[in-house]
N, C-alpha and C. Protein backbone atom coordinates (compact mmCIF):
# COMPACT_ATOMS: atom_id res chain seq x y z
N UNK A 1 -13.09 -8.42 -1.39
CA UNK A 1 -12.44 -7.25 -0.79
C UNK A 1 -11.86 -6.39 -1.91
N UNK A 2 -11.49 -5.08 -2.11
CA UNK A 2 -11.62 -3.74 -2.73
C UNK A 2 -10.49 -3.83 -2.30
N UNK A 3 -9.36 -3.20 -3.33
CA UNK A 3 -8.03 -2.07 -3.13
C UNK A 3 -7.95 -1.47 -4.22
N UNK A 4 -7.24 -0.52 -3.38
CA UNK A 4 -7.41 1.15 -3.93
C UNK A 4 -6.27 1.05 -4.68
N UNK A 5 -6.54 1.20 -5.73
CA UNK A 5 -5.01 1.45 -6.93
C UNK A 5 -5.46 2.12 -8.27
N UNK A 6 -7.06 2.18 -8.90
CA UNK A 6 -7.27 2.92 -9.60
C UNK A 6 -7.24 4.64 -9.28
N UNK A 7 -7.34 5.80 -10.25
CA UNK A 7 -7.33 6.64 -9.73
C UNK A 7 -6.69 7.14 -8.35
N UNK A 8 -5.30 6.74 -8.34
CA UNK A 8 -4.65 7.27 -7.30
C UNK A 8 -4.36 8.89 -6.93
N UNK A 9 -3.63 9.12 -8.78
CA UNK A 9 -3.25 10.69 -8.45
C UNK A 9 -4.40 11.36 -8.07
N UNK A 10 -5.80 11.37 -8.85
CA UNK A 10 -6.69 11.89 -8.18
C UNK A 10 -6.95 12.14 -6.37
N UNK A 11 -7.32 10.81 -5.92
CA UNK A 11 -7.00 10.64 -4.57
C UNK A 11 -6.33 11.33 -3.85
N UNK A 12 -4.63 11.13 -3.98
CA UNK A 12 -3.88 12.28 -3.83
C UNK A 12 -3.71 13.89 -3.41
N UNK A 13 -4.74 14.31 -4.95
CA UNK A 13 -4.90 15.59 -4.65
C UNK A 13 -6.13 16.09 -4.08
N UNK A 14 -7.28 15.27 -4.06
CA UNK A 14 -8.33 15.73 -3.23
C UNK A 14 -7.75 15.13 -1.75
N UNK A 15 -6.44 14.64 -1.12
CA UNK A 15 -6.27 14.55 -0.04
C UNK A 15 -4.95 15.65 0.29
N UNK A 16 -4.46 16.10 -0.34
CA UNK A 16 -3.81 16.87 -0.34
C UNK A 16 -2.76 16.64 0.00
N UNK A 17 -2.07 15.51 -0.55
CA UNK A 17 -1.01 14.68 -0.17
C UNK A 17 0.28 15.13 -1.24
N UNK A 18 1.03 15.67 -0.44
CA UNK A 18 2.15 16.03 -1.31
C UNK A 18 3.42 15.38 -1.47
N UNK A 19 3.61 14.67 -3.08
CA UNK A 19 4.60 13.85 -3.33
C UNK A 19 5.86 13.92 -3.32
N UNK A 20 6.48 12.73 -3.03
CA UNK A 20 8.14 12.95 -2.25
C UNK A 20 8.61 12.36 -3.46
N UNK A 21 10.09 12.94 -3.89
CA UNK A 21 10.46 12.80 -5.06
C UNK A 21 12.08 11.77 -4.21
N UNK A 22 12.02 10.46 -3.63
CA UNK A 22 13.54 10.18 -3.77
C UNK A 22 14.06 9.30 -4.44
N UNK A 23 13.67 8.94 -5.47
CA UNK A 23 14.07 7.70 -6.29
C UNK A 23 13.93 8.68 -7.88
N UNK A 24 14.67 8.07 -9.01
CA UNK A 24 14.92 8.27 -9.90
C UNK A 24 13.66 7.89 -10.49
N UNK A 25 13.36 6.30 -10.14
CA UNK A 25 12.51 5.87 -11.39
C UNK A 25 11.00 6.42 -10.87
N UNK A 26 10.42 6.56 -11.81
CA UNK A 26 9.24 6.79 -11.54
C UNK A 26 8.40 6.43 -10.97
N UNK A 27 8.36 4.89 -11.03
CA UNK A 27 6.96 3.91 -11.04
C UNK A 27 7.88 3.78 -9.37
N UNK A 28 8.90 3.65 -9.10
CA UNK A 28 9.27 3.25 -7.48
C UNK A 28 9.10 4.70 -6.59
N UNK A 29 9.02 5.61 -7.07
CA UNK A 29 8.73 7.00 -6.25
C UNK A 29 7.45 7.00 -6.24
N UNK A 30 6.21 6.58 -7.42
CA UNK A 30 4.85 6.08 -6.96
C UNK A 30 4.23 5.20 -5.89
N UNK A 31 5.46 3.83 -6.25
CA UNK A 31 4.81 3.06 -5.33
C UNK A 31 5.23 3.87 -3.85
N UNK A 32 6.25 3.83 -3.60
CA UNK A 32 6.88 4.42 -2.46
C UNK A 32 5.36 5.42 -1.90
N UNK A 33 5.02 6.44 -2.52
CA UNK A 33 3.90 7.48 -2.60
C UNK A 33 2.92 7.12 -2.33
N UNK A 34 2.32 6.15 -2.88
CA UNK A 34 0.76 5.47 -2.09
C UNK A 34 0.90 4.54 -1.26
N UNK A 35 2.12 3.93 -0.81
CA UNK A 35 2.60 3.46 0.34
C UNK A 35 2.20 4.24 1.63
N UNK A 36 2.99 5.15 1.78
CA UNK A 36 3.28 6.04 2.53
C UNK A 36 1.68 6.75 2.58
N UNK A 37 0.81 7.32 1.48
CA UNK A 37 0.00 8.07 1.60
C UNK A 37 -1.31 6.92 2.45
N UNK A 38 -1.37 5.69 2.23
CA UNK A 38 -1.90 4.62 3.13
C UNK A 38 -1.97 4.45 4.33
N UNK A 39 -0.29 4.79 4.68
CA UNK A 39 -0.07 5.00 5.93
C UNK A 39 -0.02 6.34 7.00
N UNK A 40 -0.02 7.29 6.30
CA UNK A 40 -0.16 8.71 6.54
C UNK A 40 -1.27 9.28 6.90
N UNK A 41 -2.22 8.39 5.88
CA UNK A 41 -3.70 9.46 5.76
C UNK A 41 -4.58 8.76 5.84
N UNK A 42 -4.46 7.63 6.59
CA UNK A 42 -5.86 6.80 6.70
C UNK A 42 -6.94 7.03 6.61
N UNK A 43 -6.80 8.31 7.76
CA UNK A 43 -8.73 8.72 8.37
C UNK A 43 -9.03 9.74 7.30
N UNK A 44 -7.81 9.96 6.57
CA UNK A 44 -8.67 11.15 5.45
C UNK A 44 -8.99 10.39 4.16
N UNK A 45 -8.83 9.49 4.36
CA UNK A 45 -8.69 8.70 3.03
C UNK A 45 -9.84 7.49 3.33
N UNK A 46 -10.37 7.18 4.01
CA UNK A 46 -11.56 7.09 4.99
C UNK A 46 -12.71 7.77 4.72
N UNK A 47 -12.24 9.05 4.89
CA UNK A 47 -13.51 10.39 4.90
C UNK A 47 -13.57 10.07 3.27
N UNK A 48 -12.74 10.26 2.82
CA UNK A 48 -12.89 10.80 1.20
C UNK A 48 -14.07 9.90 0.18
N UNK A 49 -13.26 8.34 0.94
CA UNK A 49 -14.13 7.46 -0.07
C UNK A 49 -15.10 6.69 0.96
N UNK A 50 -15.25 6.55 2.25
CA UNK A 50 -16.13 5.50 2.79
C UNK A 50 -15.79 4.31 2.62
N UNK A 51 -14.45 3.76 2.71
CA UNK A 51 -13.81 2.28 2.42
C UNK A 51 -13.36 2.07 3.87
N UNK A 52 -13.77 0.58 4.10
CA UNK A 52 -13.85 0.04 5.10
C UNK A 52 -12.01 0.19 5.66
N UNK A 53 -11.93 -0.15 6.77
CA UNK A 53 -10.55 -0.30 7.46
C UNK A 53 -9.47 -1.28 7.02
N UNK A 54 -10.35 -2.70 6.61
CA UNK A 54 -9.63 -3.43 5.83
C UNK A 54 -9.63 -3.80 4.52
N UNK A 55 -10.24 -2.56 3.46
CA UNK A 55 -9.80 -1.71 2.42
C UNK A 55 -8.51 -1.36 2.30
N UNK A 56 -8.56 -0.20 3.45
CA UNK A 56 -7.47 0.73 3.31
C UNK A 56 -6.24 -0.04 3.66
N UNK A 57 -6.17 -0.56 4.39
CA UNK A 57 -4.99 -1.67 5.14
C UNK A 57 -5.06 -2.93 3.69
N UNK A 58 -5.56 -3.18 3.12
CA UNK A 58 -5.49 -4.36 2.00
C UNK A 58 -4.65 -3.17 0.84
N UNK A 59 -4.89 -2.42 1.04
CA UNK A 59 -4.60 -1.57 -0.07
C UNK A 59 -2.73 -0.40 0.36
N UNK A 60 -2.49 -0.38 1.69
CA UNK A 60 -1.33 -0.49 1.91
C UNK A 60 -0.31 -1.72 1.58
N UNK A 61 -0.88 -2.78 1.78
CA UNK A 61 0.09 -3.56 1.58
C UNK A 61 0.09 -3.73 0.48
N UNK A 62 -0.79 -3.74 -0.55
CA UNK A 62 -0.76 -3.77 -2.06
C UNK A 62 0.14 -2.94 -2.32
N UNK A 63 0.48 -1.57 -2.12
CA UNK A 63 1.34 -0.72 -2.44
C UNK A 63 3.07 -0.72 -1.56
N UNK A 64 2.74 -1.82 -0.68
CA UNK A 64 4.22 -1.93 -0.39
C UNK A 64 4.62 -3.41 -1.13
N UNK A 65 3.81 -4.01 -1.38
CA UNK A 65 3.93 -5.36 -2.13
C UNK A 65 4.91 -4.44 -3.78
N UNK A 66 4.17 -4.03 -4.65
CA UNK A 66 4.28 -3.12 -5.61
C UNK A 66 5.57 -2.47 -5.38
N UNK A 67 5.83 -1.80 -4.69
CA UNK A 67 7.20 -1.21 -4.12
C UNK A 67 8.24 -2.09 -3.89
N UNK A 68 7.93 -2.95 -3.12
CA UNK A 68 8.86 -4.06 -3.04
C UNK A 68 9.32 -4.46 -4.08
N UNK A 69 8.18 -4.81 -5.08
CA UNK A 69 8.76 -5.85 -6.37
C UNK A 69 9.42 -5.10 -6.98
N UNK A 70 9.29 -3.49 -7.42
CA UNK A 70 9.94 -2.61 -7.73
C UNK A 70 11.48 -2.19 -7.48
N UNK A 71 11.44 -2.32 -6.45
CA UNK A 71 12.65 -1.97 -5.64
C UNK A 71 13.46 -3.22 -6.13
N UNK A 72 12.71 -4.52 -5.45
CA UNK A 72 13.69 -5.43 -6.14
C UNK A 72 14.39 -5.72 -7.78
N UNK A 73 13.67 -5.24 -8.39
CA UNK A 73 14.14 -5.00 -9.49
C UNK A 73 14.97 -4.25 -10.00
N UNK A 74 15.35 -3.19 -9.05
CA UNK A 74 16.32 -2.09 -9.47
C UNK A 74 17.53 -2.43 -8.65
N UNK A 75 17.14 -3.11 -7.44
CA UNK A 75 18.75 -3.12 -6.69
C UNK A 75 18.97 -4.39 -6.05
N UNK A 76 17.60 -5.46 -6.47
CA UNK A 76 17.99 -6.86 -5.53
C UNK A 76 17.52 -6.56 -4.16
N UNK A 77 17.47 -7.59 -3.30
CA UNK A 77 17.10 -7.48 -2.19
C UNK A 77 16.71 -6.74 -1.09
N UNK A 78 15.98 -5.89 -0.32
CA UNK A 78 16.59 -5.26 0.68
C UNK A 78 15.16 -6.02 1.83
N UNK A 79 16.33 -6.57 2.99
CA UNK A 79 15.15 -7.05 4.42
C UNK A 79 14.15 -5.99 4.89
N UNK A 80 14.47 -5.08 4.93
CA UNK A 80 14.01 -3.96 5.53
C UNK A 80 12.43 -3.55 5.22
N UNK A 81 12.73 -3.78 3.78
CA UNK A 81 11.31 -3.67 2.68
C UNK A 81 10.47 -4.75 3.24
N UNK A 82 10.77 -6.37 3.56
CA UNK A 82 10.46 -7.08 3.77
C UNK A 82 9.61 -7.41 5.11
N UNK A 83 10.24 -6.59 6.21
CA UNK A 83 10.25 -6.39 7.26
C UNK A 83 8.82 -5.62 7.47
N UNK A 84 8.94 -4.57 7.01
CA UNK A 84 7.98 -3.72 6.34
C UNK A 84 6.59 -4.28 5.87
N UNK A 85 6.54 -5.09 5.04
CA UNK A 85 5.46 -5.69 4.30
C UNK A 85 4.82 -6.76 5.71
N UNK A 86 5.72 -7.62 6.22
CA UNK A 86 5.47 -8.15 7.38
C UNK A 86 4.69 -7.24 8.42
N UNK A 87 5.01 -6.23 8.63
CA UNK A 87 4.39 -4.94 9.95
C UNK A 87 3.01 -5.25 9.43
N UNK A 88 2.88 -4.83 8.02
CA UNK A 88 1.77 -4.57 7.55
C UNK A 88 0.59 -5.79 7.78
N UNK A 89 0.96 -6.77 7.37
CA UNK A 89 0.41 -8.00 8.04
C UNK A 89 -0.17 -8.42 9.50
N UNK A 90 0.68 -7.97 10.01
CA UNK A 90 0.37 -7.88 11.48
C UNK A 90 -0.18 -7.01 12.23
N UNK A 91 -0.32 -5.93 11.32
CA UNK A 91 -1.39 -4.70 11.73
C UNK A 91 -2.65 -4.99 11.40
N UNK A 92 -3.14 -5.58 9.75
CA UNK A 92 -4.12 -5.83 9.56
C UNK A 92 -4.74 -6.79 11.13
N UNK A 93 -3.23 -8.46 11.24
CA UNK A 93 -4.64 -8.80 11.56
C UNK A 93 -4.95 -8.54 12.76
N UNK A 94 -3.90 -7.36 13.52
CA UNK A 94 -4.79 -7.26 14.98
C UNK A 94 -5.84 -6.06 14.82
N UNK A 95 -6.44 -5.04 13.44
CA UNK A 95 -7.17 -4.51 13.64
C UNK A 95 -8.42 -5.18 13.05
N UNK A 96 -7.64 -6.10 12.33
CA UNK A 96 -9.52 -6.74 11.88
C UNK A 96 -9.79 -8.09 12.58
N UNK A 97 -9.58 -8.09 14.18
CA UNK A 97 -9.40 -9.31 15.16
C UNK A 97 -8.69 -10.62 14.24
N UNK A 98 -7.82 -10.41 13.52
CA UNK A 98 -7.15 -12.20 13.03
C UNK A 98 -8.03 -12.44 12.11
N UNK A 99 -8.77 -11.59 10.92
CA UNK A 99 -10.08 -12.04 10.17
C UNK A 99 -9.01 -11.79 8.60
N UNK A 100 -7.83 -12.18 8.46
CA UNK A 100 -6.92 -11.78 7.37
C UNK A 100 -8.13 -12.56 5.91
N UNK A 101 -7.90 -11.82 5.02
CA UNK A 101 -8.02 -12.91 4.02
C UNK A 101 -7.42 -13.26 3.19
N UNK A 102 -6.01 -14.54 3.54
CA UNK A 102 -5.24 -14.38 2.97
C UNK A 102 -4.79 -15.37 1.38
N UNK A 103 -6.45 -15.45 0.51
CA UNK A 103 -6.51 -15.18 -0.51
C UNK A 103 -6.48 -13.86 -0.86
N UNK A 104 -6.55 -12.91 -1.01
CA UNK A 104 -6.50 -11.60 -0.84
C UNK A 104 -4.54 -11.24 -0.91
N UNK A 105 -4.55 -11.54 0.08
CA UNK A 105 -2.96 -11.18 0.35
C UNK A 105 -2.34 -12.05 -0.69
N UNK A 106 -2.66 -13.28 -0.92
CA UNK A 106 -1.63 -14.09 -2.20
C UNK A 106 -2.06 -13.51 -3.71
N UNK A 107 -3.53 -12.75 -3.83
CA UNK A 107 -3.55 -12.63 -5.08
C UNK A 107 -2.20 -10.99 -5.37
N UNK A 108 -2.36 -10.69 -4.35
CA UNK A 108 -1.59 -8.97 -3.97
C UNK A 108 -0.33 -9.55 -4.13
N UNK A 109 -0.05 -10.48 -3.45
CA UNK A 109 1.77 -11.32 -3.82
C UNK A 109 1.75 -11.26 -5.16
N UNK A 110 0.87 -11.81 -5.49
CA UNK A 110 1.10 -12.63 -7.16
C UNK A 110 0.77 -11.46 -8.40
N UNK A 111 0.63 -9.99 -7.99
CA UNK A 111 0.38 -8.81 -8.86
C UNK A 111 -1.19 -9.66 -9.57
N UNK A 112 -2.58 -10.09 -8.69
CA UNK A 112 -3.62 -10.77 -9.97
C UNK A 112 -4.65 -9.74 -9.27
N UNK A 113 -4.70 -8.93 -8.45
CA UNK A 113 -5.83 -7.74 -7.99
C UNK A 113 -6.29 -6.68 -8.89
């Protein structure tokens, strides 16, 4: 399975996704950014590249995984984030009928994708 993390800014701007500036650090206003643009722009992001459904959904949670670890690093804990990463889980597996692969999801835990 494929996630999307090379060539993001590109992506971005051929989707016409315009970046939200609320965090100081950089790399956590990114992750935050292809988080969100995962979840925002599916079907255009779909059109753009021809990546399957559980691409794009492997590749949200990669970017809230990323965010998370981020976040935790700047302020410690927050459930919410957590909570979050969980949704994501549970979206995959009721759109890809319960077909998770969750080697996939532990290598995305473990930053080895």
């Amino acid at each position: 399975m494929k996630v999307l993390k090379e060539k993001m800014k590109e992506l971005l701007t051929k989707a016409q996704y315009i970046k939200r500036k609320k965090y100081e650090d950089k790399d956590l206003n990114d992750f935050l950014n292809y988080w969100n643009f995962f979840e925002e722009r599916e079907e255009i992001i779909q059109g753009l590249t021809n990546e399957s459904i559980q691409t794009i959904l492997y590749s949200k949670y990669y970017w809230c995984s990323r965010y998370k670890e981020r976040y935790m690093e700047l302020f410690g804990l927050d459930a919410s984030v957590e909570q979050q990463q969980y949704k994501i889980l549970e979206e995959l597996d009721q759109r890809i009928n319960g077909d998770v692969d969750w080697n996939i999801i532990k290598l995305i835990e473990e930053n080895n994708v």
